[in-house]
PDB file of N, CA and C in Angstrom:
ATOM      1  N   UNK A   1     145.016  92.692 193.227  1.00  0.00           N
ATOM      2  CA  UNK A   1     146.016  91.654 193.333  1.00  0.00           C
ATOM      3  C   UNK A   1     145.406  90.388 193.911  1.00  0.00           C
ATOM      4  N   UNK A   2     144.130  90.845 194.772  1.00  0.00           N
ATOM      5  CA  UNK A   2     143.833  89.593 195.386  1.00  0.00           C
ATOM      6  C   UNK A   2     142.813  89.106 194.390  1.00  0.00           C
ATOM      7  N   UNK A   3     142.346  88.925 193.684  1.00  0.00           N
ATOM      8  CA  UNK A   3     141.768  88.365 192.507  1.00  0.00           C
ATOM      9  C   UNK A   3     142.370  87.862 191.504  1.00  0.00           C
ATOM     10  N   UNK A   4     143.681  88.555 191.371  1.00  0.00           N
ATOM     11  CA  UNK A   4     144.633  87.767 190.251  1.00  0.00           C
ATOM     12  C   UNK A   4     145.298  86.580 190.923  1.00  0.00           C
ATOM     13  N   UNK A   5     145.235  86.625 192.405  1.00  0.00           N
ATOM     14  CA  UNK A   5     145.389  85.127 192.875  1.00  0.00           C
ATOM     15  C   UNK A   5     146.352  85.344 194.105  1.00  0.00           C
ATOM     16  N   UNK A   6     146.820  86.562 193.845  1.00  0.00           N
ATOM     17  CA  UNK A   6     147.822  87.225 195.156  1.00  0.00           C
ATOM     18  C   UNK A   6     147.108  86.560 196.630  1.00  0.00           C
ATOM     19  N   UNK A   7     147.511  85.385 197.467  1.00  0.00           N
ATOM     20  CA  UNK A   7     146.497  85.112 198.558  1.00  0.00           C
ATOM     21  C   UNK A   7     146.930  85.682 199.850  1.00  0.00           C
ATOM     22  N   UNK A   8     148.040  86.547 199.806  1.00  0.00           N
ATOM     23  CA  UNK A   8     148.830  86.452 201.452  1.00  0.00           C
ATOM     24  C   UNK A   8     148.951  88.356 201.095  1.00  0.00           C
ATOM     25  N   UNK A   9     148.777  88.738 201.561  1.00  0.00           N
ATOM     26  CA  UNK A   9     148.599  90.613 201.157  1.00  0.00           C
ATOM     27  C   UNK A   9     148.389  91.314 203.095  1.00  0.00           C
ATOM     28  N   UNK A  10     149.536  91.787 203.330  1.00  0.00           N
ATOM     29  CA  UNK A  10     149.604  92.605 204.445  1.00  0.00           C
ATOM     30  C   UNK A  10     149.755  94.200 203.815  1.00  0.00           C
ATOM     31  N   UNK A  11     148.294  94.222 204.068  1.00  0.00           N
ATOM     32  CA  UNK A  11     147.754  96.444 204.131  1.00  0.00           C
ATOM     33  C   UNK A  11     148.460  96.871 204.802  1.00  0.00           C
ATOM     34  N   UNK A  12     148.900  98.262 205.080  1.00  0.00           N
ATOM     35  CA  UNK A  12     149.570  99.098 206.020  1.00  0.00           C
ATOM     36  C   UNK A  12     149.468 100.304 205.953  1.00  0.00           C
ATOM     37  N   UNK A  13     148.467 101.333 207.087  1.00  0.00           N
ATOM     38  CA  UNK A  13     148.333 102.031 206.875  1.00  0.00           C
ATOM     39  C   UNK A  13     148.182 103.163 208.181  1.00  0.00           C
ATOM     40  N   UNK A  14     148.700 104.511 207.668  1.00  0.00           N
ATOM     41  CA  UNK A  14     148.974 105.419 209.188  1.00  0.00           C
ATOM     42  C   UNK A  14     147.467 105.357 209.568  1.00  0.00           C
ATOM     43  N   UNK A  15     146.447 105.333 208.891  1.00  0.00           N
ATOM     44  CA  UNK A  15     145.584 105.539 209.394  1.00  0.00           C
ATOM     45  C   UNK A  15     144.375 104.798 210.025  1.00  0.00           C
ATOM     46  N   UNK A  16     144.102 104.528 211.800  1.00  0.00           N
ATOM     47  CA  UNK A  16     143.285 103.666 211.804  1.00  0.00           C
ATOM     48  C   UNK A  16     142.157 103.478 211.084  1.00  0.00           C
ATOM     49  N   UNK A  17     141.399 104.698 210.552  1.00  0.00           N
ATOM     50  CA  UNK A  17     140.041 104.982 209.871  1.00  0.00           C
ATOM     51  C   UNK A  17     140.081 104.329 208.456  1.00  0.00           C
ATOM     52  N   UNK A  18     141.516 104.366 208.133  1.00  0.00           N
ATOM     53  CA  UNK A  18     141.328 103.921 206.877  1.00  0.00           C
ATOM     54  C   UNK A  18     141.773 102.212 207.248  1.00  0.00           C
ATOM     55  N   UNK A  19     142.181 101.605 207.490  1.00  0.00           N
ATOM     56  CA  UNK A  19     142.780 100.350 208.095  1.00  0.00           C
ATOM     57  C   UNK A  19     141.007  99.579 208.121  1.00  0.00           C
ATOM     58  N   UNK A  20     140.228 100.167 209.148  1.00  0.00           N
ATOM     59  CA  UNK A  20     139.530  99.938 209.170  1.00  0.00           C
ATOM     60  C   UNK A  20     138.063  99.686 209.038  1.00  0.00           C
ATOM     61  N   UNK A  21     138.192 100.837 207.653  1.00  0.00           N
ATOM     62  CA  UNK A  21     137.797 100.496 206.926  1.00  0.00           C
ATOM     63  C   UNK A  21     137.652  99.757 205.623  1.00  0.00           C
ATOM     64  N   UNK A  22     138.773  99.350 205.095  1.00  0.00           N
ATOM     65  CA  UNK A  22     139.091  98.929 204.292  1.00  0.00           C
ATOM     66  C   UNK A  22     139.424  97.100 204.592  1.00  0.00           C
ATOM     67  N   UNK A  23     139.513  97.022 205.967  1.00  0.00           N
ATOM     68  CA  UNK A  23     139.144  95.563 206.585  1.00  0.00           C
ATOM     69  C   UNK A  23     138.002  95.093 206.655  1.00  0.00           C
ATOM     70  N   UNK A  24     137.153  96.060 206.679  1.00  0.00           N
ATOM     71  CA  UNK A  24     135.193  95.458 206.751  1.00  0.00           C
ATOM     72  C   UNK A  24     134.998  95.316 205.181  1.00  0.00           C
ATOM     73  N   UNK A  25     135.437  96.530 204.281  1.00  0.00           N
ATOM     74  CA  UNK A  25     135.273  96.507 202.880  1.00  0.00           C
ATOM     75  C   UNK A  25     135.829  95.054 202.229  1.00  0.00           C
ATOM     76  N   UNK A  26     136.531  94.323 202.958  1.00  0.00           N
ATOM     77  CA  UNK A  26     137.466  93.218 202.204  1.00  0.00           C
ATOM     78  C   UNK A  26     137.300  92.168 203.088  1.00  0.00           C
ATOM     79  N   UNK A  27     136.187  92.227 204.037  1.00  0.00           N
ATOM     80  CA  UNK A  27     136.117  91.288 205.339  1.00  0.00           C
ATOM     81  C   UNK A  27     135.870  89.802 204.499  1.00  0.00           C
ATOM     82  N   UNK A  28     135.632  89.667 203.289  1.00  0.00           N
ATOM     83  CA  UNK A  28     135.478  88.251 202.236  1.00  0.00           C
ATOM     84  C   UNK A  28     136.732  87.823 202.119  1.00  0.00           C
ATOM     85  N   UNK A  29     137.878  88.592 201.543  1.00  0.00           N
ATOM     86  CA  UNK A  29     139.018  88.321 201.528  1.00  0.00           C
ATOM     87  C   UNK A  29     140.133  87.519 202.407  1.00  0.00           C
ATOM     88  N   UNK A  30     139.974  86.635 202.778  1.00  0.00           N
ATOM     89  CA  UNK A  30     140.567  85.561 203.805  1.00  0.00           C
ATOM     90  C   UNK A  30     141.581  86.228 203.760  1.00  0.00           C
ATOM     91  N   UNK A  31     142.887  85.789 202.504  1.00  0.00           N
ATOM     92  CA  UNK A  31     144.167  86.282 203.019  1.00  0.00           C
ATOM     93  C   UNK A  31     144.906  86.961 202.866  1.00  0.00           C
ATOM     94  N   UNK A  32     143.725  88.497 203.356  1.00  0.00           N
ATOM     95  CA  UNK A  32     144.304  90.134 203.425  1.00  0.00           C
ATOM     96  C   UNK A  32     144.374  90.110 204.965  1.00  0.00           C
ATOM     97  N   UNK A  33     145.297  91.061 205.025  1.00  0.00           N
ATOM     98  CA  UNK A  33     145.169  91.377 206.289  1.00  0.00           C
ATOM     99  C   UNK A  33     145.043  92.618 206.465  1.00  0.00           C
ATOM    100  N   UNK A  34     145.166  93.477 207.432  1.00  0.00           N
ATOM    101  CA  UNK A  34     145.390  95.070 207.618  1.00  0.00           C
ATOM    102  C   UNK A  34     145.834  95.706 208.729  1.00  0.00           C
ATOM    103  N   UNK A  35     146.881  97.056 208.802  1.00  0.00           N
ATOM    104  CA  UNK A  35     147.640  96.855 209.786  1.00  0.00           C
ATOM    105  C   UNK A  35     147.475  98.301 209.795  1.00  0.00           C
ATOM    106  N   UNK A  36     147.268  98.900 211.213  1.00  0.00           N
ATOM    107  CA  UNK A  36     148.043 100.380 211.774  1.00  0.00           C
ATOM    108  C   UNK A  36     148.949 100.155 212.059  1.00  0.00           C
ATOM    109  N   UNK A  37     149.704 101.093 211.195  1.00  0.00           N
ATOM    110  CA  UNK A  37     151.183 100.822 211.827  1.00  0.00           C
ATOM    111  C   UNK A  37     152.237 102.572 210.939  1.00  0.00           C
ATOM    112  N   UNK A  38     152.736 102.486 211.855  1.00  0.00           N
ATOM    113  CA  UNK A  38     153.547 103.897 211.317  1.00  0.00           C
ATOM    114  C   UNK A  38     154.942 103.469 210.456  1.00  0.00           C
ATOM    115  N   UNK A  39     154.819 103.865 209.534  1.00  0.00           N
ATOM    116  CA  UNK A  39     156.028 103.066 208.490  1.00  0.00           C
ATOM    117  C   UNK A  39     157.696 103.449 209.052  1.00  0.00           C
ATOM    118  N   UNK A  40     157.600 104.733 209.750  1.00  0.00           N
ATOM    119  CA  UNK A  40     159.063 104.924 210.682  1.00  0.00           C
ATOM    120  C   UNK A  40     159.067 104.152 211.558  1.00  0.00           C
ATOM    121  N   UNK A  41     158.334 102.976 212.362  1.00  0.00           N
ATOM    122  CA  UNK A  41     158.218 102.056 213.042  1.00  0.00           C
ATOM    123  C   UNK A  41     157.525 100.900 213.225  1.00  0.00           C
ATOM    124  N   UNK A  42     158.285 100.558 211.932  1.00  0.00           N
ATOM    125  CA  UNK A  42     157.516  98.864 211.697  1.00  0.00           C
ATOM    126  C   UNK A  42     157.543  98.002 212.580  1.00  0.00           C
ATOM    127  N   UNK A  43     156.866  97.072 212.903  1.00  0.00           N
ATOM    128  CA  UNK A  43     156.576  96.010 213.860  1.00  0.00           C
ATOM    129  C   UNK A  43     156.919  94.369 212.854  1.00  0.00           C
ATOM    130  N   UNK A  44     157.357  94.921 212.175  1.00  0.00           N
ATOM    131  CA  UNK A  44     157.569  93.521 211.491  1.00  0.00           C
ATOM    132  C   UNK A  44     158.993  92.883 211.632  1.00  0.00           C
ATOM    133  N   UNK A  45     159.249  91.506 211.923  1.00  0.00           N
ATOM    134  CA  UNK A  45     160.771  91.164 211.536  1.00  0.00           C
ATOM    135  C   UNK A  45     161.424  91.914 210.372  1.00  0.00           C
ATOM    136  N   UNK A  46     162.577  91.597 210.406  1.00  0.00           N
ATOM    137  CA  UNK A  46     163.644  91.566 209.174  1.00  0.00           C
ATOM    138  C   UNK A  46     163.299  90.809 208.103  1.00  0.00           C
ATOM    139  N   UNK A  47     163.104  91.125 207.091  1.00  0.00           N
ATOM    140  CA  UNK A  47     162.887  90.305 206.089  1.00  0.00           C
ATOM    141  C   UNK A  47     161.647  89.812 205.709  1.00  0.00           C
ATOM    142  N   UNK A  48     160.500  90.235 206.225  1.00  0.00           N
ATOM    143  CA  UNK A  48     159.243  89.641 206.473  1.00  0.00           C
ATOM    144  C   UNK A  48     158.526  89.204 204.793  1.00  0.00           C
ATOM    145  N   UNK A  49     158.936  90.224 204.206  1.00  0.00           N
ATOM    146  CA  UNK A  49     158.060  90.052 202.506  1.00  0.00           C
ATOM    147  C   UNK A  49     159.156  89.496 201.636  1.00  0.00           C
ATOM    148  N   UNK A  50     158.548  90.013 200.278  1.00  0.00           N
ATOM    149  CA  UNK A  50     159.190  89.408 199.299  1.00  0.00           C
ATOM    150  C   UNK A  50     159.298  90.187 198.474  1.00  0.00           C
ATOM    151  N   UNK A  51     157.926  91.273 198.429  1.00  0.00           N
ATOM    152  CA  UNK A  51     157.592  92.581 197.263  1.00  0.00           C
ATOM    153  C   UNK A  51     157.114  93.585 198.481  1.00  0.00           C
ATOM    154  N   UNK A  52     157.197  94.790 198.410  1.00  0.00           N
ATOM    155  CA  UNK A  52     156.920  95.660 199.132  1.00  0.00           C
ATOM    156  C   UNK A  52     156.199  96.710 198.263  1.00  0.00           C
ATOM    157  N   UNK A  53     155.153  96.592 197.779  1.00  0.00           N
ATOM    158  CA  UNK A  53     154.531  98.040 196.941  1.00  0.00           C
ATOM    159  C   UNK A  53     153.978  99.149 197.953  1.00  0.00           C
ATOM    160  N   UNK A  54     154.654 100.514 197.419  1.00  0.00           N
ATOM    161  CA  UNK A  54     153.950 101.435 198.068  1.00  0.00           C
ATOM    162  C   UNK A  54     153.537 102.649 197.599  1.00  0.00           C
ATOM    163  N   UNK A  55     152.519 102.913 198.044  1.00  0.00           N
ATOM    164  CA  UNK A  55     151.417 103.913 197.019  1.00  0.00           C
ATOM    165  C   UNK A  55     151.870 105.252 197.496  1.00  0.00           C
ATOM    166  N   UNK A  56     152.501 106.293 197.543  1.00  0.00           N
ATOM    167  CA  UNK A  56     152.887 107.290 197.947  1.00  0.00           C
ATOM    168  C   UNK A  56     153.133 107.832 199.498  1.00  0.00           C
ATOM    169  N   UNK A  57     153.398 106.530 200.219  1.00  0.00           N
ATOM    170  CA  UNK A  57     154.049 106.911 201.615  1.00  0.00           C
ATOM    171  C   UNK A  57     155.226 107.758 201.317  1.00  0.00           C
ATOM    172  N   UNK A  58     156.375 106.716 200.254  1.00  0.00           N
ATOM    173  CA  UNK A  58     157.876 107.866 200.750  1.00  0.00           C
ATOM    174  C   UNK A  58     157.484 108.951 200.582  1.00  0.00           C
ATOM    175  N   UNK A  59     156.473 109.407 199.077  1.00  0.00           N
ATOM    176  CA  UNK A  59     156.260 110.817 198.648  1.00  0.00           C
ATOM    177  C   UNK A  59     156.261 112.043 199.715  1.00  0.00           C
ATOM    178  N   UNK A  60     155.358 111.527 200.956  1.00  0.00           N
ATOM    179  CA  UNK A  60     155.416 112.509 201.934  1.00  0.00           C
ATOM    180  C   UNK A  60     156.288 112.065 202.898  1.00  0.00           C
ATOM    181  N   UNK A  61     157.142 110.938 202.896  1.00  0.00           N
ATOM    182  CA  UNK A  61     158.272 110.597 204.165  1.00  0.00           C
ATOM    183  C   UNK A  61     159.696 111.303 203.511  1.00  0.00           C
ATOM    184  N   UNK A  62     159.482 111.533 202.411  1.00  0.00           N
ATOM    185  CA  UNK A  62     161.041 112.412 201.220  1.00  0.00           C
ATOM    186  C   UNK A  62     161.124 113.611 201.218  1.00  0.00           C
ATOM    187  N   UNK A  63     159.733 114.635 201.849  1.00  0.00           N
ATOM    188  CA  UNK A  63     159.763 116.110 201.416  1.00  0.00           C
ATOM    189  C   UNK A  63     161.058 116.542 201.701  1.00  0.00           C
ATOM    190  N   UNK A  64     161.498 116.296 203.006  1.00  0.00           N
ATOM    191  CA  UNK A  64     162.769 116.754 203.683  1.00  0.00           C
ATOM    192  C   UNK A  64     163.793 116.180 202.392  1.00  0.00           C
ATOM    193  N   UNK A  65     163.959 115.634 201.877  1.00  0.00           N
ATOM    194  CA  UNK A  65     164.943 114.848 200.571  1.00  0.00           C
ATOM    195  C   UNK A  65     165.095 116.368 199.919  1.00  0.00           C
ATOM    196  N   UNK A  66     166.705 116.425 199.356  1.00  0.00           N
ATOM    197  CA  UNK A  66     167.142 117.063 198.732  1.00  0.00           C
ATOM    198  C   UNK A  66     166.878 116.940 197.163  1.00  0.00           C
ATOM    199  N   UNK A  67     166.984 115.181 197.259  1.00  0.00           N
ATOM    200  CA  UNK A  67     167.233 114.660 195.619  1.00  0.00           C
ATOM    201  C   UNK A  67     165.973 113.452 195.757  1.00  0.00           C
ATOM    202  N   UNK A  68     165.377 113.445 195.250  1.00  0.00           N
ATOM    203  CA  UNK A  68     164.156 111.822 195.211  1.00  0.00           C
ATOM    204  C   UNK A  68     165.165 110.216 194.542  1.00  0.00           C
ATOM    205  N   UNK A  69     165.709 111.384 194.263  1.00  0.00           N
ATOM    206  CA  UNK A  69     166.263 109.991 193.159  1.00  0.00           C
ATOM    207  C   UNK A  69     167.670 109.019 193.792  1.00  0.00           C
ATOM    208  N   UNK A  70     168.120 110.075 194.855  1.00  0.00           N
ATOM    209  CA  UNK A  70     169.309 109.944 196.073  1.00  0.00           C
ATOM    210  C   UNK A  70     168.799 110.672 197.054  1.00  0.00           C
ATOM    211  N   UNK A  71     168.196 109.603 197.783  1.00  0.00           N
ATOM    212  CA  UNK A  71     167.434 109.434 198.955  1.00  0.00           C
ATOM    213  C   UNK A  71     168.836 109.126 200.336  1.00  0.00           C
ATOM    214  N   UNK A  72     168.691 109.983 201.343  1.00  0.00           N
ATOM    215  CA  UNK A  72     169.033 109.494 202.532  1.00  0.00           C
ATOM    216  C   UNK A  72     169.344 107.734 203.103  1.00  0.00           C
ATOM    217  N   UNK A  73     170.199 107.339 203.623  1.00  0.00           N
ATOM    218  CA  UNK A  73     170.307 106.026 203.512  1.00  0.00           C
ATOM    219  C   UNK A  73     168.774 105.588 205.055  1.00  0.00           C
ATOM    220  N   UNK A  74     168.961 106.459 205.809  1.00  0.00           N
ATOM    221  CA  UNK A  74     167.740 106.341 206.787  1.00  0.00           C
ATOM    222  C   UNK A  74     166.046 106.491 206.151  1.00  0.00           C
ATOM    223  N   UNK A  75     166.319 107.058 204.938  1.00  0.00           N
ATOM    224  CA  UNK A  75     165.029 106.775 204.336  1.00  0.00           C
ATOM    225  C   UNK A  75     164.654 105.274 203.457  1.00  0.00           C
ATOM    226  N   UNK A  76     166.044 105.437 202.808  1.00  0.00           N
ATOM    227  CA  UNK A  76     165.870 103.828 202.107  1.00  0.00           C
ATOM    228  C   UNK A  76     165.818 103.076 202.910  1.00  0.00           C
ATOM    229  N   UNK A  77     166.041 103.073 204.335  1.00  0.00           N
ATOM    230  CA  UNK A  77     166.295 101.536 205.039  1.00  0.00           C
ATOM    231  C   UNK A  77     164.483 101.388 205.690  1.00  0.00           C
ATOM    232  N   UNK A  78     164.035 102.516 205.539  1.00  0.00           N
ATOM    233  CA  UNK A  78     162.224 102.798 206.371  1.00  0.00           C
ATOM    234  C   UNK A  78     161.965 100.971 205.171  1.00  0.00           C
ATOM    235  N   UNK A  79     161.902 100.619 203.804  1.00  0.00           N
ATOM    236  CA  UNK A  79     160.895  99.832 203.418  1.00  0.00           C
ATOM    237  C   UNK A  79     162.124  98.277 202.913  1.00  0.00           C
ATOM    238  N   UNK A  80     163.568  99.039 203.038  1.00  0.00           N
ATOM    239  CA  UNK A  80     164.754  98.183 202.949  1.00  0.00           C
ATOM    240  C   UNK A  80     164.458  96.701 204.229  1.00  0.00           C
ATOM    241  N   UNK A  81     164.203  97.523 205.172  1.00  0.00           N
ATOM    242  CA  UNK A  81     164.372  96.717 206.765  1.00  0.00           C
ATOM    243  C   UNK A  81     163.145  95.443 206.082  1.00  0.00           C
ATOM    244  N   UNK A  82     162.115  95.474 205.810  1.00  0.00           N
ATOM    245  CA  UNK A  82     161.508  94.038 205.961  1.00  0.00           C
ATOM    246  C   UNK A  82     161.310  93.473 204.527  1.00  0.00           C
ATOM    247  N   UNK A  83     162.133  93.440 203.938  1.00  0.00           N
ATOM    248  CA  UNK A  83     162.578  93.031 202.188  1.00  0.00           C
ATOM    249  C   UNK A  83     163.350  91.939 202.761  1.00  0.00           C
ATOM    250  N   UNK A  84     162.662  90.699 202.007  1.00  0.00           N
ATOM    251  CA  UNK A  84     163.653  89.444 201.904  1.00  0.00           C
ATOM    252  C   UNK A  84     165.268  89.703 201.463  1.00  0.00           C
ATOM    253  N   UNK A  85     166.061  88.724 200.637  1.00  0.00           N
ATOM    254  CA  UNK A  85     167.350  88.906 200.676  1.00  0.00           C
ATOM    255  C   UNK A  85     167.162  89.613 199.407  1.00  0.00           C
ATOM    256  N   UNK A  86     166.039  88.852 198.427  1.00  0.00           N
ATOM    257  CA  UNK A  86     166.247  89.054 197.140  1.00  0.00           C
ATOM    258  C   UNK A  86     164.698  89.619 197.112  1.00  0.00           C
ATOM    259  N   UNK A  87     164.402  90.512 198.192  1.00  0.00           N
ATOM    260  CA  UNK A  87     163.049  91.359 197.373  1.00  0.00           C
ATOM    261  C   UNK A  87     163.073  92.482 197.072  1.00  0.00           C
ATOM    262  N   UNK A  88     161.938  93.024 196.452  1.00  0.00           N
ATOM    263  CA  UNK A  88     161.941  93.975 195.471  1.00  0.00           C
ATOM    264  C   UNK A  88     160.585  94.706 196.519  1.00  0.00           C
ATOM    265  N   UNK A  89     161.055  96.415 195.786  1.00  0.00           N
ATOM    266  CA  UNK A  89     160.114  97.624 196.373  1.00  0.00           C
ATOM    267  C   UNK A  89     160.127  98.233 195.066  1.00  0.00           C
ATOM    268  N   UNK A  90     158.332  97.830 194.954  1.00  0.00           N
ATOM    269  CA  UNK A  90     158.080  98.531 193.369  1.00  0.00           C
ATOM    270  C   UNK A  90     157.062  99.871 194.388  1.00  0.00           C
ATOM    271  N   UNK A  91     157.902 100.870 193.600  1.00  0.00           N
ATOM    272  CA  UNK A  91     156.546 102.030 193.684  1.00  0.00           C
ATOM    273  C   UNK A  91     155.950 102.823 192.631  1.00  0.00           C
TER     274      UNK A  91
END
């Protein structure tokens, strides 16, 4: 994304090892950033993005899910909470 011109890209990931590695791997990349952070406890305002892509976090935050497709409203709100008014969560 950051080559197709994407310039503002906040990483997020449970894992420091991977966070930090993947910050030295991209240390060229001005405006990536990269974040430990536990997705049940974001540190971000309300509303912070615009697009929220995520690579198989819910997959393992849903096991407890009955239905994937009708998700818990406490699960939808984990990537709901920092979505602009009008953004989108592609996964």
């Amino acid at each position: 994304m950051y080559q197709a011109g994407y310039a503002s890209i906040t990483n997020v990931d449970y894992s420091s090892v991977c966070v930090e590695s993947m910050a030295e791997r991209h240390s060229d990349c001005a405006g990536l950033s990269w974040v430990c952070m536990d997705i049940r406890h974001l540190a971000f305002p309300n509303a912070s993005f615009d697009v929220v892509i995520e690579k198989g976090t819910l997959d393992a935050m849903l096991v407890d899910e009955k239905d994937p497709w009708n998700i818990s409203d406490s699960s939808a709100q984990l990537m709901h909470q920092v979505l602009s008014e009008w953004g989108i969560n592609m996964r």
